[in-house]
Each structure stands twice: as C-alpha cells, then as structure tokens.
N, C-alpha and C. Protein backbone atom coordinates (compact mmCIF):
# COMPACT_ATOMS: atom_id res chain seq x y z
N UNK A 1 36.12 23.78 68.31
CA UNK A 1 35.69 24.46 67.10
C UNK A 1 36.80 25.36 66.55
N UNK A 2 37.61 25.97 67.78
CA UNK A 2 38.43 26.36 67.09
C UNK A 2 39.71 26.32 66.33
N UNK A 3 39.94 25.00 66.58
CA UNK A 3 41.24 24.05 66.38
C UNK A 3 40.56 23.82 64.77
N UNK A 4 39.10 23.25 64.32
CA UNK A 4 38.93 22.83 63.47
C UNK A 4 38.72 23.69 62.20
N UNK A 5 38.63 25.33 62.79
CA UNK A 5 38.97 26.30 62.00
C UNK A 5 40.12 26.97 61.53
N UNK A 6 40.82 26.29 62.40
CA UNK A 6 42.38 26.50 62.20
C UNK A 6 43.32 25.82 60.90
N UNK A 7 42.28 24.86 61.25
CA UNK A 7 42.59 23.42 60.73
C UNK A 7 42.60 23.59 58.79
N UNK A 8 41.12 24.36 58.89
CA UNK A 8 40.48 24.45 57.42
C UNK A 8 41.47 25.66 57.20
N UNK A 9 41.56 26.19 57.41
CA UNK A 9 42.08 27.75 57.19
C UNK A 9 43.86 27.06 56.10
N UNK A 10 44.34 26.53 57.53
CA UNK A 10 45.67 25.64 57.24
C UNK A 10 45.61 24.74 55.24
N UNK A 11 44.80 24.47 55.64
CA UNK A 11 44.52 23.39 54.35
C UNK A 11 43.98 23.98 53.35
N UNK A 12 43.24 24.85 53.27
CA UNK A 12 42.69 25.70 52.04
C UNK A 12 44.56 26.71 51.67
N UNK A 13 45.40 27.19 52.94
CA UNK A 13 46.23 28.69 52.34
C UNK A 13 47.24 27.18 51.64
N UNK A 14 47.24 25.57 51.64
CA UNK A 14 48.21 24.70 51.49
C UNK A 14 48.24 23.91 50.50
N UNK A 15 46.36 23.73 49.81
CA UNK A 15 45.92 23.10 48.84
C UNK A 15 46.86 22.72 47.97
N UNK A 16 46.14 24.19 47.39
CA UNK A 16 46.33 24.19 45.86
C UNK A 16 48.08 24.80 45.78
N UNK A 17 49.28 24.18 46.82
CA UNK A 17 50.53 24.51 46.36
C UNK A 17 51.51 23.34 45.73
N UNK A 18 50.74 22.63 44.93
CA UNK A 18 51.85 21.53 44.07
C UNK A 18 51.71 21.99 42.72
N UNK A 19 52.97 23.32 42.79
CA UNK A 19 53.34 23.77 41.39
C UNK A 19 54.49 23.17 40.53
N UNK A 20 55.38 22.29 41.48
CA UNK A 20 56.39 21.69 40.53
C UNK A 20 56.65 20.03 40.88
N UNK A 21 57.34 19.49 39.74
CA UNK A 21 57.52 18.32 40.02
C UNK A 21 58.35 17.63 41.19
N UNK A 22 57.93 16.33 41.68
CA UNK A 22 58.57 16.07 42.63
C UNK A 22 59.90 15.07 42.15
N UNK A 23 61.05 14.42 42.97
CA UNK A 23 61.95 14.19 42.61
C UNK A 23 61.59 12.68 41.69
N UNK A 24 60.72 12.15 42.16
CA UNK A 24 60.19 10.44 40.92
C UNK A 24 60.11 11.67 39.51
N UNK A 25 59.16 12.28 39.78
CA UNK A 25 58.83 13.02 38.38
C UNK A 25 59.73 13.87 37.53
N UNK A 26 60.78 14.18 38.52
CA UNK A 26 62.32 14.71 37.48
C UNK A 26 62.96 13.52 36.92
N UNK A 27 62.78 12.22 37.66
CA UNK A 27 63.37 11.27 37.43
C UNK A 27 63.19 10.61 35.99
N UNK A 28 61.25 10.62 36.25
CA UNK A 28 60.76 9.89 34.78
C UNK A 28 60.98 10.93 33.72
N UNK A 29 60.91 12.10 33.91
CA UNK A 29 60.60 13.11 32.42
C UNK A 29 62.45 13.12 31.92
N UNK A 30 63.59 13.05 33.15
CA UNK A 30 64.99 13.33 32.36
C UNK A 30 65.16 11.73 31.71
N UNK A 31 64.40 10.59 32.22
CA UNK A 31 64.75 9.11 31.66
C UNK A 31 63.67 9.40 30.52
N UNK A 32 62.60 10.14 29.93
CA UNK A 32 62.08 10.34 28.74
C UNK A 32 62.81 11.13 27.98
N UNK A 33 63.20 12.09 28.06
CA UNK A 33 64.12 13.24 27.54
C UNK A 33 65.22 12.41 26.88
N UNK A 34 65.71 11.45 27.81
CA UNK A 34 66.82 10.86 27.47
C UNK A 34 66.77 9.70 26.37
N UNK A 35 65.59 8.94 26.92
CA UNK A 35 65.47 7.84 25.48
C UNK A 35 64.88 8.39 24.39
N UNK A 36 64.47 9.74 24.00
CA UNK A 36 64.01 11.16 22.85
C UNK A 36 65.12 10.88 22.57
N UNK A 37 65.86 11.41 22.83
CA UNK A 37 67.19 12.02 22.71
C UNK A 37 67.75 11.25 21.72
N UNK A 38 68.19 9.99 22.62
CA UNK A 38 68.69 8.49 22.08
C UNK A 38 68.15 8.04 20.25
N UNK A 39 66.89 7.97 20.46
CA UNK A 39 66.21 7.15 19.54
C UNK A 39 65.86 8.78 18.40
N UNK A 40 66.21 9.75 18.68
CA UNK A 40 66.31 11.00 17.65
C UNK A 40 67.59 10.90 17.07
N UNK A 41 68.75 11.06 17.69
CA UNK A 41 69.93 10.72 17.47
C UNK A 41 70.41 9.24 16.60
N UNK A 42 69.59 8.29 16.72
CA UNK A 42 70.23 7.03 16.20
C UNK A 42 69.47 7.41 15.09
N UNK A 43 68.21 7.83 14.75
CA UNK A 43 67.54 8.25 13.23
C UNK A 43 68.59 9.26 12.44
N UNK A 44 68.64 10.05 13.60
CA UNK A 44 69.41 11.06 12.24
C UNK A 44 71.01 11.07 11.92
N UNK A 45 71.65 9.95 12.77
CA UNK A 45 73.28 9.11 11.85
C UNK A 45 72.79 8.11 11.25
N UNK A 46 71.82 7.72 10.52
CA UNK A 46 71.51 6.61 9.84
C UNK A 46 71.54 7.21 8.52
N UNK A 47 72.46 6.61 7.72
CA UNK A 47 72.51 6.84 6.76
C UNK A 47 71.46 7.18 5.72
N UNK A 48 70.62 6.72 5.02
CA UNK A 48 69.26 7.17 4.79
C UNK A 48 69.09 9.16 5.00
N UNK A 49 69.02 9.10 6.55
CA UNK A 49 68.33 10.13 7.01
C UNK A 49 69.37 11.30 6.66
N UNK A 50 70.79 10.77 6.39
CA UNK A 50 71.92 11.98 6.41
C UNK A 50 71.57 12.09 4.53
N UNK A 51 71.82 10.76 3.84
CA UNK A 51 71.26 11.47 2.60
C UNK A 51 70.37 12.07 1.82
N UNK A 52 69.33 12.50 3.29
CA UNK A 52 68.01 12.80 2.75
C UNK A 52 68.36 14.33 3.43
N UNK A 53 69.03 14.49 4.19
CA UNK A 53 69.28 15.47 4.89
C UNK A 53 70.39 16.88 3.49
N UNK A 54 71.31 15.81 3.55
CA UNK A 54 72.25 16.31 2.42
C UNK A 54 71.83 17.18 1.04
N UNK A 55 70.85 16.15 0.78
CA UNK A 55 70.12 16.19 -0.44
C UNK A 55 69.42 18.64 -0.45
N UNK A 56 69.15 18.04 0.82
CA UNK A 56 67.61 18.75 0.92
C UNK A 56 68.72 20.32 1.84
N UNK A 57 69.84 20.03 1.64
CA UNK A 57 70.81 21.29 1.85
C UNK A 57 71.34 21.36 0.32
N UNK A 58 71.77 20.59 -0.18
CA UNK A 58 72.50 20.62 -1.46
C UNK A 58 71.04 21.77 -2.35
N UNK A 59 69.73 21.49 -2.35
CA UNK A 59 69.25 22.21 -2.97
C UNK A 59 68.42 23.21 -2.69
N UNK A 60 68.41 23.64 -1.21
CA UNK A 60 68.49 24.50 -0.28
C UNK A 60 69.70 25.41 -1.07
N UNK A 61 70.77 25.33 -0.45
CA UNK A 61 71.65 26.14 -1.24
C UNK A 61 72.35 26.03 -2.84
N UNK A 62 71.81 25.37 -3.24
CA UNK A 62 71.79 25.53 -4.89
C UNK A 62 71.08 26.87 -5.29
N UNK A 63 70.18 27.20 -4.96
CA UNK A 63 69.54 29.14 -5.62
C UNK A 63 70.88 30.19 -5.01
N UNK A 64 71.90 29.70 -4.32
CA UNK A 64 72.83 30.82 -3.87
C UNK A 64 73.97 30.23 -4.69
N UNK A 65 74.80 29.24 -4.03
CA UNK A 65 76.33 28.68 -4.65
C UNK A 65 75.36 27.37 -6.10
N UNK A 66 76.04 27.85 -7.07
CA UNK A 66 75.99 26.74 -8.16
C UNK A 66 77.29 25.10 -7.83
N UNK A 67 76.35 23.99 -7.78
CA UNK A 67 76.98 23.01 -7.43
C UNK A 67 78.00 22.33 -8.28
C-alpha cells in the first residue's frame, strides 16, 4: 500500500509537467515557419504585389513630399 501511494503521489507532482515542445514538435513548427516564410516572400517579389506595394507608399507619402 505503500509503494502504491508513493506511486500516486509520484504521478500527480509529474502529470501535468509537459509545458514545452518536444524535439518532432520544434521540428514541424521551424519546417512551418519556414514554408510561411517561403511562400510570404515569393508573394511579396512578385511583381504585382511590389506595384501594389509602391503605389500605396507613393500615396502614403504624397500628403508630406509632392511627387
């Protein structure tokens, strides 16, 4: 009986201690981070997105410098 109170005691102070990720799970979130990254990056050198970008600075700062 008293081994098996030992036992519970052990496992309740041990539960609830998975506060951080384990090494698969650094693995998958930096290989998500990374294809973000990727597929954010190839949108915003695409031409399109730089002249929409341009645009929307050009008249952003048009109320300060006259173009």
């Amino acid at each position: 009986m008293k081994k098996l109170i030992q036992l519970s005691k052990f496992v309740r102070a041990h539960a609830g201690n998975d506060l951080g990720m384990i090494s698969a799970e650094y693995a998958m979130g930096t290989l998500a981070a990374c294809g973000f990254a990727g597929g954010l990056f190839k949108v915003l050198t695409g031409a399109a997105t730089q002249d929409v970008l341009w645009t929307l600075v050009k008249k952003a700062l048009s109320v300060f410098v006259p173009w």
